[in-house]
PDB file of N, CA and C in Angstrom:
ATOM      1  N   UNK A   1      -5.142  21.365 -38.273  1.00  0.00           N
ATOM      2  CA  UNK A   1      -5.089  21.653 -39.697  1.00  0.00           C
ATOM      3  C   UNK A   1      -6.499  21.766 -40.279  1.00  0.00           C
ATOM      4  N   UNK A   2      -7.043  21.110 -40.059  1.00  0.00           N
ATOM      5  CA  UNK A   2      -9.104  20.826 -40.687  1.00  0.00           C
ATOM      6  C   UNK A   2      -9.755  22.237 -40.149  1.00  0.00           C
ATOM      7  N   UNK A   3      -9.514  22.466 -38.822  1.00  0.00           N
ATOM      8  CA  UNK A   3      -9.994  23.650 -38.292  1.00  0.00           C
ATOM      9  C   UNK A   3      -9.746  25.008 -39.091  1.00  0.00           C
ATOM     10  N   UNK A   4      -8.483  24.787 -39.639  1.00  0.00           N
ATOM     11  CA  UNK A   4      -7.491  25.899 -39.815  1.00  0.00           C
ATOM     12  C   UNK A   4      -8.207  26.407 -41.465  1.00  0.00           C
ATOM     13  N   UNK A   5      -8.238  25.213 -41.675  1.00  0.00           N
ATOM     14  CA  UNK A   5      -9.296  24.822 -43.598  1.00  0.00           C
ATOM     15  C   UNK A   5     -10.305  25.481 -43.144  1.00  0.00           C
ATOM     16  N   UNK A   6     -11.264  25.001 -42.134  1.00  0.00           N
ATOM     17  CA  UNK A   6     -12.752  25.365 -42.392  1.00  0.00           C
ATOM     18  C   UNK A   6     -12.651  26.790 -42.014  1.00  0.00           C
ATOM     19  N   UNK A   7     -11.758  27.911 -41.262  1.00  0.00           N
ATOM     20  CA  UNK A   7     -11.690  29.081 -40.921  1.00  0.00           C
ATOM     21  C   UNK A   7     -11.342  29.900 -42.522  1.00  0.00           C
ATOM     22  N   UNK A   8     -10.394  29.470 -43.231  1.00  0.00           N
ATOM     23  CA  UNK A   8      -9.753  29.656 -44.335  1.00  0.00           C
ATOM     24  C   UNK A   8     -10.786  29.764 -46.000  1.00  0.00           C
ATOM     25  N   UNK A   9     -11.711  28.522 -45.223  1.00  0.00           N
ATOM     26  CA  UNK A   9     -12.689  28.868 -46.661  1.00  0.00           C
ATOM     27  C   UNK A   9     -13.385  29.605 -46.081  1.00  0.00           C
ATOM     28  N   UNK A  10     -14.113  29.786 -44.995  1.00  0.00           N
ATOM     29  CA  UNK A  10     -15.204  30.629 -44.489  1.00  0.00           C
ATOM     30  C   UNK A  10     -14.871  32.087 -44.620  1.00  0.00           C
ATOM     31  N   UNK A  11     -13.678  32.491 -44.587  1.00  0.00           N
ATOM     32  CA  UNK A  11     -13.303  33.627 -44.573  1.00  0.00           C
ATOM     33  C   UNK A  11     -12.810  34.106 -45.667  1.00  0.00           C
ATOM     34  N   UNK A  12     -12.028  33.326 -46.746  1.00  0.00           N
ATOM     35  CA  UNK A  12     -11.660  33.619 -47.823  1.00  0.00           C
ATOM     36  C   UNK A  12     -12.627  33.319 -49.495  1.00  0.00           C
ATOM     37  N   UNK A  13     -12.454  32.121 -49.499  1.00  0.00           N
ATOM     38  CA  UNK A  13     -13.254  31.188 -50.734  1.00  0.00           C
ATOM     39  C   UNK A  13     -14.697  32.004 -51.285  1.00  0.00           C
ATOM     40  N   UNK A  14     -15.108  31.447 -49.747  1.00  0.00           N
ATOM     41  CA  UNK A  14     -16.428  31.624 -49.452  1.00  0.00           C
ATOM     42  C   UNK A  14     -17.531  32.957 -49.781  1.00  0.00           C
ATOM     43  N   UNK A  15     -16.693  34.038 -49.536  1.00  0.00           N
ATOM     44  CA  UNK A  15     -17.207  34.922 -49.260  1.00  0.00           C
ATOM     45  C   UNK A  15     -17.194  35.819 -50.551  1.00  0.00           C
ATOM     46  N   UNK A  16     -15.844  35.257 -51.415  1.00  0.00           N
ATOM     47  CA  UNK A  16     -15.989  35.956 -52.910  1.00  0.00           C
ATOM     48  C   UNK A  16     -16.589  35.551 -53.618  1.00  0.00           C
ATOM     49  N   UNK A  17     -16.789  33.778 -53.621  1.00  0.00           N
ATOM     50  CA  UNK A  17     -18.345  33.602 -54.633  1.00  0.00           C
ATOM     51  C   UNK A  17     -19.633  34.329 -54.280  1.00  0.00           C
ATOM     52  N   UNK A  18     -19.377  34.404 -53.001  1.00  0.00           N
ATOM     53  CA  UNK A  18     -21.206  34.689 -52.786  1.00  0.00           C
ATOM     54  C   UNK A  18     -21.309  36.478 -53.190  1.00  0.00           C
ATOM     55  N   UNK A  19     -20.125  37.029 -53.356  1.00  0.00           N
ATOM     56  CA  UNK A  19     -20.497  38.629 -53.790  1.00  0.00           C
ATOM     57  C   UNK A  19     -20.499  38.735 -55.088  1.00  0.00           C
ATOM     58  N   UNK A  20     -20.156  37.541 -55.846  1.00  0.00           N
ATOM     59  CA  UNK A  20     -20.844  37.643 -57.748  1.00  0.00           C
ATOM     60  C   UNK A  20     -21.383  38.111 -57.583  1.00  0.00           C
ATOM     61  N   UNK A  21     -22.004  38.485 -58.781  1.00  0.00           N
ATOM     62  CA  UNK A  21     -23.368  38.937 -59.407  1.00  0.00           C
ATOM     63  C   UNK A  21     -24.254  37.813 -59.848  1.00  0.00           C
ATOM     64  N   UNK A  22     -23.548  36.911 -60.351  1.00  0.00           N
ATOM     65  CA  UNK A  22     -23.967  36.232 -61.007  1.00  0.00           C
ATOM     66  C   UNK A  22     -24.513  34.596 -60.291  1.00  0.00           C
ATOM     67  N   UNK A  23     -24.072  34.845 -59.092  1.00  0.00           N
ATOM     68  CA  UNK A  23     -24.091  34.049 -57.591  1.00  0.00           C
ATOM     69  C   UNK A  23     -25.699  34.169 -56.407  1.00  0.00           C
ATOM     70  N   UNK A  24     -26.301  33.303 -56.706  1.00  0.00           N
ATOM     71  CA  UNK A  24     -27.329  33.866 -55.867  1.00  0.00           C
ATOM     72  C   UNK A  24     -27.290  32.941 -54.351  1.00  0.00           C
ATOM     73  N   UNK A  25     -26.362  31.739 -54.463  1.00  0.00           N
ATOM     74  CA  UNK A  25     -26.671  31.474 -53.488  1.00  0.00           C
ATOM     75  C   UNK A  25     -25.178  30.560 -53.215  1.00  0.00           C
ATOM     76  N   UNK A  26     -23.942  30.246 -52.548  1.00  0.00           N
ATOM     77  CA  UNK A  26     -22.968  29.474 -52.308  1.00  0.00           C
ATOM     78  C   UNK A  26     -23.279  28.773 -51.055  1.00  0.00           C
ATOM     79  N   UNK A  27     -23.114  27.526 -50.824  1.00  0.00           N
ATOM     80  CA  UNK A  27     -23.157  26.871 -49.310  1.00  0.00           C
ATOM     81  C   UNK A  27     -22.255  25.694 -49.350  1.00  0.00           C
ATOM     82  N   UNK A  28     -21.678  25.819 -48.367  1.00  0.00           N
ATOM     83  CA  UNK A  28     -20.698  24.655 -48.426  1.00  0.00           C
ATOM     84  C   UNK A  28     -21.039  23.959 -46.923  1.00  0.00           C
ATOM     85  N   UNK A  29     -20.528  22.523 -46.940  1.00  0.00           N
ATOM     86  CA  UNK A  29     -20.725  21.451 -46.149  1.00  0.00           C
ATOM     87  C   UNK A  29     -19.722  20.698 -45.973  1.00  0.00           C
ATOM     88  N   UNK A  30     -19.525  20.463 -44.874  1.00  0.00           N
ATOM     89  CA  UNK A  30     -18.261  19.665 -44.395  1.00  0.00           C
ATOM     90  C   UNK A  30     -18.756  18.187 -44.141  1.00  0.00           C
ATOM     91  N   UNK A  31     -18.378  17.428 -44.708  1.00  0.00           N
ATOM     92  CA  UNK A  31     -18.859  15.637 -44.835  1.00  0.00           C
ATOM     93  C   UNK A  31     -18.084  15.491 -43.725  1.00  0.00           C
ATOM     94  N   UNK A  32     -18.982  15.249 -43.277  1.00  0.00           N
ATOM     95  CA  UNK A  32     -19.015  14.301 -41.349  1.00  0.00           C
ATOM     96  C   UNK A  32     -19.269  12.188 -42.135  1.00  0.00           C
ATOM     97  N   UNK A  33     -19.901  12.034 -42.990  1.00  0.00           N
ATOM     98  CA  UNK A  33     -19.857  10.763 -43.315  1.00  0.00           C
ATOM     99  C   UNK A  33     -20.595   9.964 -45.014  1.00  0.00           C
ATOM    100  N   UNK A  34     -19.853   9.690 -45.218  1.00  0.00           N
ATOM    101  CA  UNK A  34     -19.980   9.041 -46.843  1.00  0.00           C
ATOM    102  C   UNK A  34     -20.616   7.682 -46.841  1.00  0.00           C
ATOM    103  N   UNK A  35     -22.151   7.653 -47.558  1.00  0.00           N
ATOM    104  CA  UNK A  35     -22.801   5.857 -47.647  1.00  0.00           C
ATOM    105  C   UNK A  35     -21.695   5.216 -48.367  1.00  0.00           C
ATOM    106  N   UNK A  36     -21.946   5.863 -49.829  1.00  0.00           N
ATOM    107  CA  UNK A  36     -21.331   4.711 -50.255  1.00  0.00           C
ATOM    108  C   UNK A  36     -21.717   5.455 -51.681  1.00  0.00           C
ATOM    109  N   UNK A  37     -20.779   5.113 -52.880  1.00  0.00           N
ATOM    110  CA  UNK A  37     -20.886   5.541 -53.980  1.00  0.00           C
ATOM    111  C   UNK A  37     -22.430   5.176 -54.597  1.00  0.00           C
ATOM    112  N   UNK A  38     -22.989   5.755 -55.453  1.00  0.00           N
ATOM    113  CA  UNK A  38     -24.065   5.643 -55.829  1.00  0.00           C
ATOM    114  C   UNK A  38     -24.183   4.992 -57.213  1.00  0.00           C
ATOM    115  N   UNK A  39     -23.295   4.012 -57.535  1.00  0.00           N
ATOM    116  CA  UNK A  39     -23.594   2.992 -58.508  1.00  0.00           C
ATOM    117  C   UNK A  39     -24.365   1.850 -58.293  1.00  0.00           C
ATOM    118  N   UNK A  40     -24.889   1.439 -59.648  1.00  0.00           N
ATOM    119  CA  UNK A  40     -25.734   0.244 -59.331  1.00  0.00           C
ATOM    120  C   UNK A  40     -24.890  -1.292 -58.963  1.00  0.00           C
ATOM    121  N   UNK A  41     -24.208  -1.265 -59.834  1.00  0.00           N
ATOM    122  CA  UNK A  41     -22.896  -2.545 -59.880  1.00  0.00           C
ATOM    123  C   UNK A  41     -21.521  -2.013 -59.454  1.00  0.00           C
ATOM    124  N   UNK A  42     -20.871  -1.641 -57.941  1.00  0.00           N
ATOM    125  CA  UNK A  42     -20.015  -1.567 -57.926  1.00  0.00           C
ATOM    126  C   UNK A  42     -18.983  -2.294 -58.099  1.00  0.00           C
ATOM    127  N   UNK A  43     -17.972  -1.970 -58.539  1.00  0.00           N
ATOM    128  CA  UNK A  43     -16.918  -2.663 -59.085  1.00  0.00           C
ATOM    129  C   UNK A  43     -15.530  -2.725 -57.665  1.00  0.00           C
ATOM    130  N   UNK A  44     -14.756  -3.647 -57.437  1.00  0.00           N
ATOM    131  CA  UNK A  44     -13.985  -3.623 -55.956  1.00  0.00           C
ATOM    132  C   UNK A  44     -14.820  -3.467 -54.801  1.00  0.00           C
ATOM    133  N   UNK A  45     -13.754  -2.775 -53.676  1.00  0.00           N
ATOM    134  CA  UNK A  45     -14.441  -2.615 -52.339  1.00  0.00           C
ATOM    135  C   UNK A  45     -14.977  -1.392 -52.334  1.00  0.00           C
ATOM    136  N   UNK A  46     -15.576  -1.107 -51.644  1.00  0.00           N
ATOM    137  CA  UNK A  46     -16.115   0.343 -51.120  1.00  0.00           C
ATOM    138  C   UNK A  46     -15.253   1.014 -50.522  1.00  0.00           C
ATOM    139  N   UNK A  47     -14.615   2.528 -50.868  1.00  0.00           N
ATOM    140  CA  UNK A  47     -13.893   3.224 -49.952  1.00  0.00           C
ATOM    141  C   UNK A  47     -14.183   3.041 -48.659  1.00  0.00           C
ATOM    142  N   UNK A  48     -13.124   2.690 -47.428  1.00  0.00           N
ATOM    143  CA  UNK A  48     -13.653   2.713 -46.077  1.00  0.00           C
ATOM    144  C   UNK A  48     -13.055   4.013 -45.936  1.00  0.00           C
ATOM    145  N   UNK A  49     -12.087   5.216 -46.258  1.00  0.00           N
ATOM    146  CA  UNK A  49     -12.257   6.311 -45.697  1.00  0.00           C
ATOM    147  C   UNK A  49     -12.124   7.255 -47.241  1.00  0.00           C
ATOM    148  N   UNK A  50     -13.497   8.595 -46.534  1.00  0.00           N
ATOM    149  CA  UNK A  50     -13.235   9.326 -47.537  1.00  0.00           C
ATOM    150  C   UNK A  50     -11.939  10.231 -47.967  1.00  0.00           C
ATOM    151  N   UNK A  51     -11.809  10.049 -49.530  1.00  0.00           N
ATOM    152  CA  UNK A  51     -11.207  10.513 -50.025  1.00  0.00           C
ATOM    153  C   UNK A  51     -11.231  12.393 -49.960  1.00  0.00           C
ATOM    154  N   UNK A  52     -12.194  13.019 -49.240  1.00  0.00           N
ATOM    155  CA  UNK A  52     -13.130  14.119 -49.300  1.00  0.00           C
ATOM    156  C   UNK A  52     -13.224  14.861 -48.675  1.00  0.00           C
ATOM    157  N   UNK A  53     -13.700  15.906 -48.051  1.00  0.00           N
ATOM    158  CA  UNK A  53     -14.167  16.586 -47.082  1.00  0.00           C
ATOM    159  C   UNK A  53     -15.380  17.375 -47.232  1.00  0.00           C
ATOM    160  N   UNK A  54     -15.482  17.946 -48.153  1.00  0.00           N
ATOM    161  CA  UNK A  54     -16.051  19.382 -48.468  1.00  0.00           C
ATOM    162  C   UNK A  54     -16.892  18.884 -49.400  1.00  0.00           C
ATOM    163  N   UNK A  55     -17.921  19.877 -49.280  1.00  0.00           N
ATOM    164  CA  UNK A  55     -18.914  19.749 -51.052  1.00  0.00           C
ATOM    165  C   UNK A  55     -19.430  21.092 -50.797  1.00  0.00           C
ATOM    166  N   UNK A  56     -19.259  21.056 -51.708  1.00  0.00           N
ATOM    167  CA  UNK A  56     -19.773  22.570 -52.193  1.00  0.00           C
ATOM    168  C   UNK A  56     -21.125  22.818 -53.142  1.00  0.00           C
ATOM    169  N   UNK A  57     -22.857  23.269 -52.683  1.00  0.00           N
ATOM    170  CA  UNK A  57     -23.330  23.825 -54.636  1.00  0.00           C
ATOM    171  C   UNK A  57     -23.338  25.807 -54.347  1.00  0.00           C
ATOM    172  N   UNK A  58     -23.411  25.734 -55.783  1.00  0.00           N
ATOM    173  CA  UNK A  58     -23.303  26.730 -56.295  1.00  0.00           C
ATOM    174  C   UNK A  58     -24.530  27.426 -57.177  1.00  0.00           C
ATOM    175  N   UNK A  59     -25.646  27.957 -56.822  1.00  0.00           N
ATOM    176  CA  UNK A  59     -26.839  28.397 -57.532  1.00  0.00           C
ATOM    177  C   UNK A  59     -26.586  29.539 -57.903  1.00  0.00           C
ATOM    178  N   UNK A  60     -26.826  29.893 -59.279  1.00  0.00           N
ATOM    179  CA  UNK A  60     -26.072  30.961 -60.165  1.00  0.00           C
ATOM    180  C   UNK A  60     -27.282  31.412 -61.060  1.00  0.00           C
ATOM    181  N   UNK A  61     -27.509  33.003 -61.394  1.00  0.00           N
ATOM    182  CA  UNK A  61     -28.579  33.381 -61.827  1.00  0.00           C
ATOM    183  C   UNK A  61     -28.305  33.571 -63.304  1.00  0.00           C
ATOM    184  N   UNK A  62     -27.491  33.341 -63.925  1.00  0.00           N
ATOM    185  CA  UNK A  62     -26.298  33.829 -64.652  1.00  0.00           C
ATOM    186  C   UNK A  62     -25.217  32.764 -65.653  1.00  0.00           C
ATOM    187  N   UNK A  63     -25.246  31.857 -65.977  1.00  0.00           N
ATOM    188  CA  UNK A  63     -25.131  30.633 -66.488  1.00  0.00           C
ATOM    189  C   UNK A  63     -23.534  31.146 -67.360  1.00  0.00           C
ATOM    190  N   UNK A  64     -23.995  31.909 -68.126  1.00  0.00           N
ATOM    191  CA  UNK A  64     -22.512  32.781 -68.830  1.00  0.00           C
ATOM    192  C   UNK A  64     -21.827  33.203 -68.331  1.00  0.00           C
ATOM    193  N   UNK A  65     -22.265  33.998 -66.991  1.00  0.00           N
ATOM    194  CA  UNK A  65     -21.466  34.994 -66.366  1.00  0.00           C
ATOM    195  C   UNK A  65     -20.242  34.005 -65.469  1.00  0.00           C
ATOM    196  N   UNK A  66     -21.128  32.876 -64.972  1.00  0.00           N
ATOM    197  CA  UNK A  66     -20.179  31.860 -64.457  1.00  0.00           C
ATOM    198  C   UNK A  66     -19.163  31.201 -64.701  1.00  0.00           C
ATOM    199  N   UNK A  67     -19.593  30.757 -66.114  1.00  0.00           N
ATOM    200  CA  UNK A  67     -18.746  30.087 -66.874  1.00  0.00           C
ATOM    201  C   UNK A  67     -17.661  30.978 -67.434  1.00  0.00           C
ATOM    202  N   UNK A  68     -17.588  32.407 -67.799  1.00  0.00           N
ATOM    203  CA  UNK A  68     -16.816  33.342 -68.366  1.00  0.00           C
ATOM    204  C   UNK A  68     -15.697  33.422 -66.946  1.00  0.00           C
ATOM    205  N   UNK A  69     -16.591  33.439 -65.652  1.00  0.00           N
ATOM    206  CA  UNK A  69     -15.585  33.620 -64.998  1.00  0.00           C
ATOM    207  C   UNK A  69     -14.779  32.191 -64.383  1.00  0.00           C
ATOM    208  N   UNK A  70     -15.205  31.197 -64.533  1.00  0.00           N
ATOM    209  CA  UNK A  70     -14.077  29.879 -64.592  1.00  0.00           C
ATOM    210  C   UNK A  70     -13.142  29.918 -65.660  1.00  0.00           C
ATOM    211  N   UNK A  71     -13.296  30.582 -66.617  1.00  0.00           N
ATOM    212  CA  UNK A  71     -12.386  30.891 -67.912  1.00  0.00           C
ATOM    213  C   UNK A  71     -10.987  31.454 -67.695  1.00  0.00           C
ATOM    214  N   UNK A  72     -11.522  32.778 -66.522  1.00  0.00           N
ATOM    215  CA  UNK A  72     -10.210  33.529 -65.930  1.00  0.00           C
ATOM    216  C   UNK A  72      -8.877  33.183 -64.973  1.00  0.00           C
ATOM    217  N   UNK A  73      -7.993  33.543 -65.045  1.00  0.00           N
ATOM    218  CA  UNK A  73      -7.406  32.954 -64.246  1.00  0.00           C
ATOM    219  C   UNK A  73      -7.766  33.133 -62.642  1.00  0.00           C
ATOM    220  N   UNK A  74      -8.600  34.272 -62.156  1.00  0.00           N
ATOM    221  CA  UNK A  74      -9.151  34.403 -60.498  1.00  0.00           C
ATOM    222  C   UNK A  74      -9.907  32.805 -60.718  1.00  0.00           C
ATOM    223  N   UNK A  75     -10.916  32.419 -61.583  1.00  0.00           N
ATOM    224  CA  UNK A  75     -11.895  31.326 -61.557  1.00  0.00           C
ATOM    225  C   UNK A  75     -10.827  30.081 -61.679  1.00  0.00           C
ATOM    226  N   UNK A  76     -10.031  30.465 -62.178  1.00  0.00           N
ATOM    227  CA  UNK A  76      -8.992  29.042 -62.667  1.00  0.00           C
ATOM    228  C   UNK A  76      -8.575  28.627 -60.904  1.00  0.00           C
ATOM    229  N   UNK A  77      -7.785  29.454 -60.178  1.00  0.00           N
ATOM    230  CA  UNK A  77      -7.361  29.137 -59.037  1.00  0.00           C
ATOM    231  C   UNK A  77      -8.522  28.740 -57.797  1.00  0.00           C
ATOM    232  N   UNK A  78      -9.422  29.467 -58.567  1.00  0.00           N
ATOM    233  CA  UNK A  78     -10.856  29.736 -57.160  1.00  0.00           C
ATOM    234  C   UNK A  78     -10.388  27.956 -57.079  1.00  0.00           C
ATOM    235  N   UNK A  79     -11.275  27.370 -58.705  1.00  0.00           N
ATOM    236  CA  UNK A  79     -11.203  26.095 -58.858  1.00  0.00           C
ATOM    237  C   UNK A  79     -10.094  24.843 -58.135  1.00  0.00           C
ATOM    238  N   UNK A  80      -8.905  25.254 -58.300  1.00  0.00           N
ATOM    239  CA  UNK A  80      -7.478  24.604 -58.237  1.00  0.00           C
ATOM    240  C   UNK A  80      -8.016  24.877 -56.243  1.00  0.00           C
ATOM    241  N   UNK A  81      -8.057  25.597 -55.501  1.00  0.00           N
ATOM    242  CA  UNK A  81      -8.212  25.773 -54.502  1.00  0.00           C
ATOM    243  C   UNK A  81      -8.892  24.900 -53.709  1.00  0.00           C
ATOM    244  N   UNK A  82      -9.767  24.429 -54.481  1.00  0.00           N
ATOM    245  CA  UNK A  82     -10.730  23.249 -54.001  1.00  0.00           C
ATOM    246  C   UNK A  82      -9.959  21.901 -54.443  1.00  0.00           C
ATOM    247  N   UNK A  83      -9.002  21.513 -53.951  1.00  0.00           N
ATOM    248  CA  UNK A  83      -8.421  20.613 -54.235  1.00  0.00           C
ATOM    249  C   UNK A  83      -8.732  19.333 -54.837  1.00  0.00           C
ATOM    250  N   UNK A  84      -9.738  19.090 -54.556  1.00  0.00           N
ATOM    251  CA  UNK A  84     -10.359  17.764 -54.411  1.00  0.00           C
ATOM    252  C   UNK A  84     -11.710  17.444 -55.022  1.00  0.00           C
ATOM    253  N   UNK A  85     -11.723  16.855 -56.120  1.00  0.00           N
ATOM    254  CA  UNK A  85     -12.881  17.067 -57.053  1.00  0.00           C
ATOM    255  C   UNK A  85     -13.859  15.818 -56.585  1.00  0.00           C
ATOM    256  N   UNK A  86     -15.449  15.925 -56.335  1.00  0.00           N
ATOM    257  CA  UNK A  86     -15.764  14.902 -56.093  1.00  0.00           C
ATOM    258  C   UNK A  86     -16.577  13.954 -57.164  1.00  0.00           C
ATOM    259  N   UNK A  87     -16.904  12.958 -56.776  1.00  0.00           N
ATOM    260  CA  UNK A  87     -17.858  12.182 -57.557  1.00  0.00           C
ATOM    261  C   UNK A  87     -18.995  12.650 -57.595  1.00  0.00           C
ATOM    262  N   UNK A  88     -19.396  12.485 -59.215  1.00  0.00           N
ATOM    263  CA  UNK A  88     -21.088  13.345 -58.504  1.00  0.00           C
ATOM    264  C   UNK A  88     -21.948  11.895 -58.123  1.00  0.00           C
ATOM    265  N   UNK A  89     -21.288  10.824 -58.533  1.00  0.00           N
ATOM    266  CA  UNK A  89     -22.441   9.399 -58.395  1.00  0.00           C
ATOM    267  C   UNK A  89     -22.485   8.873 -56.648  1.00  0.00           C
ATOM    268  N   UNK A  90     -21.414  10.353 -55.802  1.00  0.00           N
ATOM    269  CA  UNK A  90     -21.708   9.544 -54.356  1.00  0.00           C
ATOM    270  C   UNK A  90     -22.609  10.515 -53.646  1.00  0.00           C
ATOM    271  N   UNK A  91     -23.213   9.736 -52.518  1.00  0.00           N
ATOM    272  CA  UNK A  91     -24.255   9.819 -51.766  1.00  0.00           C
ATOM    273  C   UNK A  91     -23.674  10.386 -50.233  1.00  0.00           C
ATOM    274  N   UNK A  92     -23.640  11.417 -50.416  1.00  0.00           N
ATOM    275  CA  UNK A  92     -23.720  11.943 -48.797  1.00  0.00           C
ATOM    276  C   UNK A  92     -24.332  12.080 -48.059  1.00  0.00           C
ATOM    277  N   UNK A  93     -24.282  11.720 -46.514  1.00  0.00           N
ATOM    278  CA  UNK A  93     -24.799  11.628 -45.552  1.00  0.00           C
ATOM    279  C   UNK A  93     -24.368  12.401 -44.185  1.00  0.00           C
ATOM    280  N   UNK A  94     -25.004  13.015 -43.726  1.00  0.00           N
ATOM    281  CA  UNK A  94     -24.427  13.341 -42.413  1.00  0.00           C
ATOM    282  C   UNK A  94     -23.618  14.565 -42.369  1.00  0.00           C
ATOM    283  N   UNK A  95     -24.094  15.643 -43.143  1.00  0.00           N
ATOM    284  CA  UNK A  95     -23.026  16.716 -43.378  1.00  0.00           C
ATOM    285  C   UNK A  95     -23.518  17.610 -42.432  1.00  0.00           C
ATOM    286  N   UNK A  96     -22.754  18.850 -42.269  1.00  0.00           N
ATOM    287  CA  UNK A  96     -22.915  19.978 -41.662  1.00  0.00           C
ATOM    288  C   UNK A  96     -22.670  21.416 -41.855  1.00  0.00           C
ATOM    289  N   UNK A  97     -23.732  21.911 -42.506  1.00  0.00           N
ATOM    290  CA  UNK A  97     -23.455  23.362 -42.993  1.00  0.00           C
ATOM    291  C   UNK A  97     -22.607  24.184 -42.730  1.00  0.00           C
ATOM    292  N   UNK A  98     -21.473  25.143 -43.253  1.00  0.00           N
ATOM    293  CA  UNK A  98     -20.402  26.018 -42.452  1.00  0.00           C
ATOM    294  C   UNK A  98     -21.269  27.267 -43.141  1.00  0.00           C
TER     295      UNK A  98
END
């Protein structure tokens, strides 16, 4: 199934952000391993497995053009597609470029 994902964004997801216009650069990374959230005072235990897989950035020349197109419904699903929203306060480690 994971295999089947990383073939699926590489071939699909992937390849329509990066032909924006407004897109200068998409790279995504598959989390091989998570430190640990990046708060000062954590509160409970520390996740022992990630909740996660993927991270994605997105460098955009175009700030409007981006945002106009998360507005649409193609940007609405792009979004919904990525299932899994992450924390921005955690600290990744150990990833591997696709």
């Amino acid at each position: 199934m994971v295999e089947e994902y990383d073939k699926y964004l590489t071939e699909t997801k992937i390849p329509g952000i990066r032909g924006a216009p407004w897109c200068t650069a998409f790279n995504t990374w598959k989390v091989d391993k998570v430190l640990a959230p990046a708060v000062s005072e954590p509160q409970g235990e520390l996740p022992k497995v990630t909740p996660y897989m993927y991270v994605a950035k997105i460098e955009v020349s175009d700030l409007d053009a981006m945002v106009a197109f998360l507005g649409t419904d193609k940007g609405k699903n792009f979004m919904k597609s990525w299932s899994i929203y992450l924390d921005p306060t955690s600290i990744f480690t150990m990833a591997h470029d696709m």
